[in-house]
N, C-alpha and C. Protein backbone atom coordinates (compact mmCIF):
# COMPACT_ATOMS: atom_id res chain seq x y z
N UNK A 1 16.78 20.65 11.15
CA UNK A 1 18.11 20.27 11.53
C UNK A 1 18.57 19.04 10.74
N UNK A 2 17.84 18.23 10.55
CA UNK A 2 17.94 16.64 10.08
C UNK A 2 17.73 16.66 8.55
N UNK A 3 17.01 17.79 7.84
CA UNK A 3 16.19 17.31 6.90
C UNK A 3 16.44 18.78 6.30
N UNK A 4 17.71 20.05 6.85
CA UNK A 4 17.83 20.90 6.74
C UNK A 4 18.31 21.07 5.03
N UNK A 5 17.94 22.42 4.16
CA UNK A 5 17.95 22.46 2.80
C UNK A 5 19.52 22.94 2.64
N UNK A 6 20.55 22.35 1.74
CA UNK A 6 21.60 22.24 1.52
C UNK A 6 22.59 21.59 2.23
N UNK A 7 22.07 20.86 3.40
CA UNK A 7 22.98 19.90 3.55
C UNK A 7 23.35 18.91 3.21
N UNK A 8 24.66 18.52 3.27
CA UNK A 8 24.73 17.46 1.95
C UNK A 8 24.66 15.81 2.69
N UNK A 9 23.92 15.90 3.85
CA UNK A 9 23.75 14.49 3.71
C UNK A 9 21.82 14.36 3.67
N UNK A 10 21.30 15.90 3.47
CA UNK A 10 19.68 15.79 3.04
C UNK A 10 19.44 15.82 1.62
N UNK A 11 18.73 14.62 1.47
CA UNK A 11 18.35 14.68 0.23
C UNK A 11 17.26 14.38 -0.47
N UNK A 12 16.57 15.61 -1.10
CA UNK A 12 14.69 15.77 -1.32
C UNK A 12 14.49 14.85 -2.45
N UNK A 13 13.57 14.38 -2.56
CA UNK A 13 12.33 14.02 -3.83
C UNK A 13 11.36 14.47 -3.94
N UNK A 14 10.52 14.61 -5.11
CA UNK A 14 8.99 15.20 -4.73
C UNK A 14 8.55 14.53 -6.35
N UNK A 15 7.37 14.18 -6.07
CA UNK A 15 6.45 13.43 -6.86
C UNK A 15 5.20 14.71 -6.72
N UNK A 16 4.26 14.26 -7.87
CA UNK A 16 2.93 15.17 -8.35
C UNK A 16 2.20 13.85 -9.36
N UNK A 17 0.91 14.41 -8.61
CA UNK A 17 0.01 12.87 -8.68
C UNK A 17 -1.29 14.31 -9.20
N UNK A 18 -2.12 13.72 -10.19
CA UNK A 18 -3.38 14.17 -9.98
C UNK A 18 -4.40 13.07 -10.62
N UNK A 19 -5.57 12.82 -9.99
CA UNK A 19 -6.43 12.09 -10.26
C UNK A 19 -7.70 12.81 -10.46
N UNK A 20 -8.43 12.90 -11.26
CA UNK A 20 -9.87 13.34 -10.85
C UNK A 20 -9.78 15.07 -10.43
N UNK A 21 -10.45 15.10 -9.34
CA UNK A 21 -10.07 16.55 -8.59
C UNK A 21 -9.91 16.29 -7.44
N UNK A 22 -8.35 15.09 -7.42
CA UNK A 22 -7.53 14.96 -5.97
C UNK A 22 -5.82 15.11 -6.90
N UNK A 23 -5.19 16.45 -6.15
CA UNK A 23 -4.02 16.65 -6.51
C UNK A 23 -3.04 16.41 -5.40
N UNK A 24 -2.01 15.72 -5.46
CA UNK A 24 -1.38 15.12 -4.03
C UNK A 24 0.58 15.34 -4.74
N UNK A 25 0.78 16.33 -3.99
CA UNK A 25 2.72 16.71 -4.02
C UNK A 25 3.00 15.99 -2.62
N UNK A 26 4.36 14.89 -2.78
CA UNK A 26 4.89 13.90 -2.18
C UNK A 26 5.94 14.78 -1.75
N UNK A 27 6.73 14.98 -0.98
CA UNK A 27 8.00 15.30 -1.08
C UNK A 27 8.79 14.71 0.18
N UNK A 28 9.99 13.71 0.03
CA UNK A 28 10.55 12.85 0.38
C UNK A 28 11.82 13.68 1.22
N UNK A 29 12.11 13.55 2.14
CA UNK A 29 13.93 13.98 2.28
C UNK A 29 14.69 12.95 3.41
N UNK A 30 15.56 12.35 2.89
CA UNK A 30 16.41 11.41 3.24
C UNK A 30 17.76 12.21 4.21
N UNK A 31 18.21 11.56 5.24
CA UNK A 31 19.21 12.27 5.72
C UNK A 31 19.78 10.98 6.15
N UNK A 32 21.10 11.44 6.34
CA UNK A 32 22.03 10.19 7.01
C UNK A 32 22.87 10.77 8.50
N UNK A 33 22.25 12.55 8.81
CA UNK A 33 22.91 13.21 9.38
C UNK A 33 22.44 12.64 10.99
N UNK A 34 21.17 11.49 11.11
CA UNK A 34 20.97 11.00 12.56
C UNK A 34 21.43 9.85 12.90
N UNK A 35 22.63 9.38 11.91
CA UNK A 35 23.34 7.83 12.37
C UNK A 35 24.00 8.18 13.10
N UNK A 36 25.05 9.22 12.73
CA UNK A 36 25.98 9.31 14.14
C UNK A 36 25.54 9.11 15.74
N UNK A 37 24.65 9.48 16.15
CA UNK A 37 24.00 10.44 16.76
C UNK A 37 22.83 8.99 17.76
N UNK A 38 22.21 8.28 17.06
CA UNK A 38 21.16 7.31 17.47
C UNK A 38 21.81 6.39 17.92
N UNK A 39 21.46 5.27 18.34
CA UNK A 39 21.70 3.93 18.57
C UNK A 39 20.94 3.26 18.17
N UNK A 40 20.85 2.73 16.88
CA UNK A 40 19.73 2.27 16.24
C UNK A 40 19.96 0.90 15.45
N UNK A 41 19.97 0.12 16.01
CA UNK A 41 20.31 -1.03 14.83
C UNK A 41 20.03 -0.65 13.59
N UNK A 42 21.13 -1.07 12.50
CA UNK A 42 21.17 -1.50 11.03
C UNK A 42 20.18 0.14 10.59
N UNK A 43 20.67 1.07 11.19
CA UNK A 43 19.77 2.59 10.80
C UNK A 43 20.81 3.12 9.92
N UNK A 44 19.88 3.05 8.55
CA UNK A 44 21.02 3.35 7.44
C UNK A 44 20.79 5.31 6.89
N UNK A 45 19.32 5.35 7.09
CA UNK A 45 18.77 6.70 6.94
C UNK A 45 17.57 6.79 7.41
N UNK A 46 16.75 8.16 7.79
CA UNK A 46 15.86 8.67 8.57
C UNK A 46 15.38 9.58 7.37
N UNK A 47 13.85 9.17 7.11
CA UNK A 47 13.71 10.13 6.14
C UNK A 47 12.32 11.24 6.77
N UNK A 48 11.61 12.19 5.80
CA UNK A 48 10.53 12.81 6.52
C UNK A 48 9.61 12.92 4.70
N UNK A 49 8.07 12.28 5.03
CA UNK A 49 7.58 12.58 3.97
C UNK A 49 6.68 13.63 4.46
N UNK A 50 6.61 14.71 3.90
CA UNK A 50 5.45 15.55 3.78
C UNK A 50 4.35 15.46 2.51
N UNK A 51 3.17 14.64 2.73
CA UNK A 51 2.53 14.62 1.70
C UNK A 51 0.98 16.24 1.86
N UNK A 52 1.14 16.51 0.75
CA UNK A 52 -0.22 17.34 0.47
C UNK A 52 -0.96 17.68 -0.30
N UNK A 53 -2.27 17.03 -0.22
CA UNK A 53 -3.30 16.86 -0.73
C UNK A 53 -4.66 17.61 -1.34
N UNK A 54 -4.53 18.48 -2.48
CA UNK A 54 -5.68 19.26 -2.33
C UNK A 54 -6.60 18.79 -3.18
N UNK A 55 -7.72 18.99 -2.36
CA UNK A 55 -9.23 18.45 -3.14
C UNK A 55 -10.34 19.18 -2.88
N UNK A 56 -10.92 19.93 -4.18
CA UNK A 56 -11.94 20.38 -3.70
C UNK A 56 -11.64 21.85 -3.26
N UNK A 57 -10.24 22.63 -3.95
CA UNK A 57 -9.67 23.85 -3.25
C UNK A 57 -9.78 23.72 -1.73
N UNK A 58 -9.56 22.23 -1.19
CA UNK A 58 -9.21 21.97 0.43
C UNK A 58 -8.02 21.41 0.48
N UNK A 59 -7.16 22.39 1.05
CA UNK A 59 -5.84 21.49 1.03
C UNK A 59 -5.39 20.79 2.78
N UNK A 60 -4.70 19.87 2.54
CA UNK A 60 -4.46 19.30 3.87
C UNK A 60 -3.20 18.51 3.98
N UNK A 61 -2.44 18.61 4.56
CA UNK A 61 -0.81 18.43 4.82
C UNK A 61 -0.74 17.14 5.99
N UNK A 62 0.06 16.23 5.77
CA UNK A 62 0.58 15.47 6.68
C UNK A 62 1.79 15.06 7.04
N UNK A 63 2.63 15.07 7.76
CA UNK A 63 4.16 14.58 7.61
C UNK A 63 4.33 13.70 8.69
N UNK A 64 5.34 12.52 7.78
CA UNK A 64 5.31 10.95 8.18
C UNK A 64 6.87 11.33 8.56
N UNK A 65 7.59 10.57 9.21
CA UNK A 65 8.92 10.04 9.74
C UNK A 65 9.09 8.94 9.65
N UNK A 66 10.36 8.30 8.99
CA UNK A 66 10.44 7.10 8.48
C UNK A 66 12.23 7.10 9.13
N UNK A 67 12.32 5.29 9.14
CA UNK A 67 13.53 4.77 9.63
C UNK A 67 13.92 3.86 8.97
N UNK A 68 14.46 3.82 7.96
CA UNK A 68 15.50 2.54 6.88
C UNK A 68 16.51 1.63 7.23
N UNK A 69 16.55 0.50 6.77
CA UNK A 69 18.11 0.03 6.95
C UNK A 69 18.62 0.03 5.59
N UNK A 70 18.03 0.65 4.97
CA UNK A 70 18.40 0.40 3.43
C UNK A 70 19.87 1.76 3.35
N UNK A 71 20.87 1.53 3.00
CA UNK A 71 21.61 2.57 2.57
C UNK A 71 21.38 3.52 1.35
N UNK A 72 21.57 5.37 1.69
CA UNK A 72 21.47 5.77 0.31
C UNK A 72 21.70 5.44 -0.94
N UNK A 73 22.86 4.51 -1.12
CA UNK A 73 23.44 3.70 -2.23
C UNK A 73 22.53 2.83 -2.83
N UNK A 74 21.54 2.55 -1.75
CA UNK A 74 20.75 1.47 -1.99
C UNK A 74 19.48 1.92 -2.96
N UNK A 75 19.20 2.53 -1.80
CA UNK A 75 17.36 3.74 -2.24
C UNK A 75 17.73 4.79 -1.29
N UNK A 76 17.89 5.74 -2.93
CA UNK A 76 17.74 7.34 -2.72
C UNK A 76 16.59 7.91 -2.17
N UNK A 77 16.69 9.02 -2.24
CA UNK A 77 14.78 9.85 -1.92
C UNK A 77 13.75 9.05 -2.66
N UNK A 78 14.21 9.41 -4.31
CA UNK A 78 13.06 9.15 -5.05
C UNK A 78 13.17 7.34 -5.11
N UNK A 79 13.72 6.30 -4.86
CA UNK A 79 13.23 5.18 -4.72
C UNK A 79 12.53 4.52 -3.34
N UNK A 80 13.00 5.33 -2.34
CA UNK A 80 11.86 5.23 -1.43
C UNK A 80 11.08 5.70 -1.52
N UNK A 81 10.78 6.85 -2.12
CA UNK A 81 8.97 7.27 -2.57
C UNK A 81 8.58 5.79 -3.41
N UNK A 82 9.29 5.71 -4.12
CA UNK A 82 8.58 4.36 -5.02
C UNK A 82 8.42 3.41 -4.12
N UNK A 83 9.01 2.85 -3.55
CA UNK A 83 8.87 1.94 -2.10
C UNK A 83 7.77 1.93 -1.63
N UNK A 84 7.38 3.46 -1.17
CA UNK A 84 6.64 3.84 -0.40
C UNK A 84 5.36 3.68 -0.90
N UNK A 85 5.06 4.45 -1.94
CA UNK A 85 4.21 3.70 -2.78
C UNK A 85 3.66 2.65 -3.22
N UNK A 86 4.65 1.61 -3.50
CA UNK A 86 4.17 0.31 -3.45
C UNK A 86 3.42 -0.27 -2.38
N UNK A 87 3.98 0.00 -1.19
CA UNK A 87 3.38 -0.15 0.03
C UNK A 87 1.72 0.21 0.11
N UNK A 88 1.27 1.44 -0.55
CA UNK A 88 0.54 2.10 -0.06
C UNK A 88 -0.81 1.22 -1.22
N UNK A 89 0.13 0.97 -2.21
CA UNK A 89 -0.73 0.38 -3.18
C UNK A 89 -0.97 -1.44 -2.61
N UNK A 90 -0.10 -1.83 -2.01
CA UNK A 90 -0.52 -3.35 -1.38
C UNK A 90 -1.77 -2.95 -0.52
N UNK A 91 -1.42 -1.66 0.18
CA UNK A 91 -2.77 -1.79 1.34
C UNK A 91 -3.81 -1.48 0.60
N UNK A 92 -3.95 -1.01 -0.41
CA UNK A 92 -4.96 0.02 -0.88
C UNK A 92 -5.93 -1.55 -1.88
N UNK A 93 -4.93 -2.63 -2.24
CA UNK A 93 -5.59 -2.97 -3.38
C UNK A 93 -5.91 -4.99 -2.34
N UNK A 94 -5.38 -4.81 -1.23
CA UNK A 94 -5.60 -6.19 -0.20
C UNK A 94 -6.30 -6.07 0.67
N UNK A 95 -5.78 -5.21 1.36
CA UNK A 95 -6.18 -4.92 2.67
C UNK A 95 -7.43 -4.30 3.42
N UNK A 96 -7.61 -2.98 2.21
CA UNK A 96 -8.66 -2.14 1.64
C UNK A 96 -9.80 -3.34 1.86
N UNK A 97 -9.81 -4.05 0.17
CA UNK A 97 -10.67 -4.87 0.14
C UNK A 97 -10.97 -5.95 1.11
N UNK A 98 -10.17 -6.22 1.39
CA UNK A 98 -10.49 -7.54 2.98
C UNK A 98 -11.29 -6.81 4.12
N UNK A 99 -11.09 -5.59 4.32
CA UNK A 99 -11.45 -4.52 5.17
C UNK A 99 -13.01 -4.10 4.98
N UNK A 100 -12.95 -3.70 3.80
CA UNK A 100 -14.32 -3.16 3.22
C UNK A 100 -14.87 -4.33 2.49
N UNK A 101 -14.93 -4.87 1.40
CA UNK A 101 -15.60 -5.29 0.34
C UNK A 101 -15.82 -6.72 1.33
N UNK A 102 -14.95 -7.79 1.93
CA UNK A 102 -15.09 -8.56 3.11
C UNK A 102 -16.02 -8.25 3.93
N UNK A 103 -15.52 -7.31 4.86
CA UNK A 103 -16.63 -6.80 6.29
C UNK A 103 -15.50 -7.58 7.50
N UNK A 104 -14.31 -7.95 6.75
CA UNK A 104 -13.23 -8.89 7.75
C UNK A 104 -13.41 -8.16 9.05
N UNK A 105 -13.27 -7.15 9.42
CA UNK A 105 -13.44 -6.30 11.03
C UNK A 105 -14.95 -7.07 11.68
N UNK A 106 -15.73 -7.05 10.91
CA UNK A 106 -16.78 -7.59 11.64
C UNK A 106 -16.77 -9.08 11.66
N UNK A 107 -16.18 -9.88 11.09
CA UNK A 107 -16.12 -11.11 11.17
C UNK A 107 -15.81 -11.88 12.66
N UNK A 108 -16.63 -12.71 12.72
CA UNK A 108 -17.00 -13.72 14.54
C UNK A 108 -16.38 -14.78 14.09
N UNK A 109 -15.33 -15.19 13.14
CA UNK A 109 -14.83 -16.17 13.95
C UNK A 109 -13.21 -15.66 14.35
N UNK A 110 -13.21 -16.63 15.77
CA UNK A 110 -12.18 -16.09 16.41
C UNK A 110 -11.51 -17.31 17.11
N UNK A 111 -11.91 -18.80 16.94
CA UNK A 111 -11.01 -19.67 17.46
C UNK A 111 -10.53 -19.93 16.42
N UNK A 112 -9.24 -21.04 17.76
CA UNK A 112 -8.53 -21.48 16.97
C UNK A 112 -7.57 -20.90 15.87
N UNK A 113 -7.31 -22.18 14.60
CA UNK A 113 -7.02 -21.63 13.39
C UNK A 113 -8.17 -20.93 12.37
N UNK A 114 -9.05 -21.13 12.88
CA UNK A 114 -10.24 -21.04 11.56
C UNK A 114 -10.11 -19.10 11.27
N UNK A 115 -9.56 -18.17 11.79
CA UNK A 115 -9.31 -16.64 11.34
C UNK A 115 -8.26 -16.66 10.34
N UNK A 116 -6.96 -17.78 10.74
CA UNK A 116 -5.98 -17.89 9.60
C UNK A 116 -6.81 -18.28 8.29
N UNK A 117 -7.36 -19.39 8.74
CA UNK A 117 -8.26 -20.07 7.08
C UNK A 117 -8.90 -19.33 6.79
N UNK A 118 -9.84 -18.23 7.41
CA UNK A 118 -10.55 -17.15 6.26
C UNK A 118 -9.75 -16.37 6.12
N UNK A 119 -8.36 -16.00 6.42
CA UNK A 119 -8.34 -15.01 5.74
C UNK A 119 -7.30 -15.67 4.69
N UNK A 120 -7.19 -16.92 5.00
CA UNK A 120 -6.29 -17.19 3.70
C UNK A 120 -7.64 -17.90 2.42
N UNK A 121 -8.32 -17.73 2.81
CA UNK A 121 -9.22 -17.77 1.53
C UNK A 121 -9.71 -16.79 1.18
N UNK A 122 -10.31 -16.36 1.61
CA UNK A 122 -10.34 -14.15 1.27
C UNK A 122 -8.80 -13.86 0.20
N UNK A 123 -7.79 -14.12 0.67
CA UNK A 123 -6.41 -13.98 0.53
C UNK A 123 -6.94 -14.72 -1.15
N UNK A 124 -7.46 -15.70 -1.19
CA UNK A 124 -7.11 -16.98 -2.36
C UNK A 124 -8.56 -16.18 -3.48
N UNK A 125 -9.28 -15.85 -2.70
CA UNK A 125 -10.11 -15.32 -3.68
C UNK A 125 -9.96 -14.25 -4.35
N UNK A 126 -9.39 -13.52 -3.98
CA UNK A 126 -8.93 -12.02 -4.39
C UNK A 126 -7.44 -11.97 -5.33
N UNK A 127 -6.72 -13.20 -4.67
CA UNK A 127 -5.65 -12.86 -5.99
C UNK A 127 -6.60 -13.92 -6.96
N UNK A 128 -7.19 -15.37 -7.01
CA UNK A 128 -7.81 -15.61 -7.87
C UNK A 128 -8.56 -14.69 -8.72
N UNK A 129 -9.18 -13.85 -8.77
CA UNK A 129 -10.01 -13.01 -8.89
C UNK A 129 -9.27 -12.07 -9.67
N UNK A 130 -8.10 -11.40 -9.03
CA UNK A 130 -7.02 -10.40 -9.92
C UNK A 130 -6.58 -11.26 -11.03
N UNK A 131 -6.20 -12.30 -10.65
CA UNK A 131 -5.52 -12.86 -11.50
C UNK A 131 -6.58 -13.11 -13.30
N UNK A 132 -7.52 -13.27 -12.97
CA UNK A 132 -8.64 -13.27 -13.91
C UNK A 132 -8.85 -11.79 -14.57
N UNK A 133 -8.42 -10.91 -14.08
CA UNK A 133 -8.31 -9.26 -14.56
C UNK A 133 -9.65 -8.76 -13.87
N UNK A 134 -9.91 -9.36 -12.97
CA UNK A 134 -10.70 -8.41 -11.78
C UNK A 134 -10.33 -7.09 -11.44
N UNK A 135 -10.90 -5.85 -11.68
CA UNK A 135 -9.91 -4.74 -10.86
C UNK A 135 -11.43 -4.08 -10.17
N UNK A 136 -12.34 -4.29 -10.05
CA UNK A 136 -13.34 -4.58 -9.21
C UNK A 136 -13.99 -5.63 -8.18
N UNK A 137 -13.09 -5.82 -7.33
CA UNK A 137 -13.47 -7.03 -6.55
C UNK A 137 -14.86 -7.18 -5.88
N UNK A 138 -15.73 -6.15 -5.57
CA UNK A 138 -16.69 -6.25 -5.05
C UNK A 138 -17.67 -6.81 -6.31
N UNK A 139 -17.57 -6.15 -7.45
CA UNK A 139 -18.80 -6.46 -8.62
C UNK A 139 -18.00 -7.89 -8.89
N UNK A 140 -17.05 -8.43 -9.04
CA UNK A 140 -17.11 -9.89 -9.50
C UNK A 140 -17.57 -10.52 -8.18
N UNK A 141 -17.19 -10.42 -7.20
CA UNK A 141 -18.05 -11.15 -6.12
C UNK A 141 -19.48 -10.79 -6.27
N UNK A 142 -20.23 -9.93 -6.30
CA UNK A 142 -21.98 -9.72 -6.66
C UNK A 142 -21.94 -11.11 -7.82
N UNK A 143 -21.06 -10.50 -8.96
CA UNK A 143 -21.10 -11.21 -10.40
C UNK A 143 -21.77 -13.09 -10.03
N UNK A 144 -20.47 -13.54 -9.21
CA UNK A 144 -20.00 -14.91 -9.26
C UNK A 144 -21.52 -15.48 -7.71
N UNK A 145 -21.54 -14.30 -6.91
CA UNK A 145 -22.83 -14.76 -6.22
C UNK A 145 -23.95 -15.36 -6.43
N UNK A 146 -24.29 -14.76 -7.66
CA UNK A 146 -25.38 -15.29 -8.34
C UNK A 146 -25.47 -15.82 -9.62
N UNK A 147 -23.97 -16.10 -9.85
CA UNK A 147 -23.85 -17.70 -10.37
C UNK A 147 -23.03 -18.43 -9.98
N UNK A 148 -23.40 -19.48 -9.20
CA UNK A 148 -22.26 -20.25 -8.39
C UNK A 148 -21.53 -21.35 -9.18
N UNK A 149 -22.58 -21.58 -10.01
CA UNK A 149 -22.01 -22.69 -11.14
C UNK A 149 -20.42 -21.87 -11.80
N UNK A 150 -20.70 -20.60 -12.17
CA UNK A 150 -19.54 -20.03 -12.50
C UNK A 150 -18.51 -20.09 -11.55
N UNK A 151 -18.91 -20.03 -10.61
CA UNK A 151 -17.63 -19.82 -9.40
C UNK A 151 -17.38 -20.95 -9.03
N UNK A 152 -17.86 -21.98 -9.08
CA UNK A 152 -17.05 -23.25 -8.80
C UNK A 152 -15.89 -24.10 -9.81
N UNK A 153 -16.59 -23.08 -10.81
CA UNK A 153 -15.78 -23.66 -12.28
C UNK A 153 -14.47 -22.67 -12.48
N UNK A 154 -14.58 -21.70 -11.78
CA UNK A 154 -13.11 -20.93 -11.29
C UNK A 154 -11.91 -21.71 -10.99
N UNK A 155 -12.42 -22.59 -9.25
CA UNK A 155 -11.60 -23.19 -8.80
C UNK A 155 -11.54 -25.04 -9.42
N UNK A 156 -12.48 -25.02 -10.37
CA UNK A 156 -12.00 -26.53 -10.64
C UNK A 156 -11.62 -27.27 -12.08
N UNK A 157 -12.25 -25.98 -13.05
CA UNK A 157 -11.78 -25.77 -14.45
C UNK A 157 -10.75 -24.79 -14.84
N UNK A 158 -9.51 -25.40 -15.17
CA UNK A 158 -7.97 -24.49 -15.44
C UNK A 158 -8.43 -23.94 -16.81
N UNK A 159 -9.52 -24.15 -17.32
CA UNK A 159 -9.62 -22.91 -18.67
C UNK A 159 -10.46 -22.35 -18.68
N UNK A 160 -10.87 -22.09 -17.56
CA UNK A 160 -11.80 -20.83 -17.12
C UNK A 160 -11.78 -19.66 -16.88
N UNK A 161 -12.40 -18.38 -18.18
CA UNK A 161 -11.80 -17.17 -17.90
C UNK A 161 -12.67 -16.46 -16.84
N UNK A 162 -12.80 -15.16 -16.86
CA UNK A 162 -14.09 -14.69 -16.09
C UNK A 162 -14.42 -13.73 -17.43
N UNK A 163 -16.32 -13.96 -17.38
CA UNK A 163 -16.59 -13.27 -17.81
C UNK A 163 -17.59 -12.29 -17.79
């Protein structure tokens, strides 16, 4: 009804990704046909992603529902896929790692401020770290573990590359 094919306030994108032997079709559709209709603060469009994923001749389908204040004028289909994406790539390349390569879920401390301060040093090590052309965060942390002399000279020598 919302996301119906030829109506002219639905409007599709579709992206094609393949990596490896993971093939993933995006397909985006934007409608403006549920403003009338909602009561939604600053609800500029309602979109629906159907992403699907095959790997392994296993395919597997998911579909997301999304709520904008951004106007079509603003970001079409295909720039909220890019949006969307970006998004997916902040979690994938921060959050991921704070998650996993950290062990942050298992982490005991819990007063106070001291959860803000690790994770804003987690936070400080990891863009430090990118910023050095890290795109393995776990092996430069092994790396810099077992030389600390190196890793102190990170944060206190400004012409320090990684190597």
């Amino acid at each position: 009804m919302w996301f119906a094919a030829g109506d002219e306030r639905s409007r599709p994108a579709r992206t094609r990704e393949q990596r490896g032997d993971r093939y993933e079709v995006r397909e985006l559709t934007a409608s403006t046909a549920l403003n009338e209709w909602a009561d939604w603060p600053h609800l500029a469009q309602v979109a629906r992603l159907v992403t699907q994923v095959t790997k392994r001749a296993v395919v597997t389908q998911e579909t997301h529902y999304l709520i904008t204040s951004l106007a079509p004028d603003v970001a079409n289909p295909q720039r909220l896929l890019t949006l969307l994406r970006g998004h997916w790539e902040i979690e994938n390349r921060l959050h991921w790692v704070r998650d996993v390569t950290f062990d942050e879920d298992r982490c005991q401390v819990r007063t106070g401020a001291a959860p803000q301060v690790m994770a804003a040093l987690r936070n400080t090590a990891i863009a430090l770290l990118r910023c050095l052309g890290a795109t393995n965060i776990a092996a430069a942390l092994r790396t810099y573990a077992g030389h600390p002399d190196r890793a102190l000279a990170l944060v206190t020598d400004p012409n320090t590359t990684m190597q």
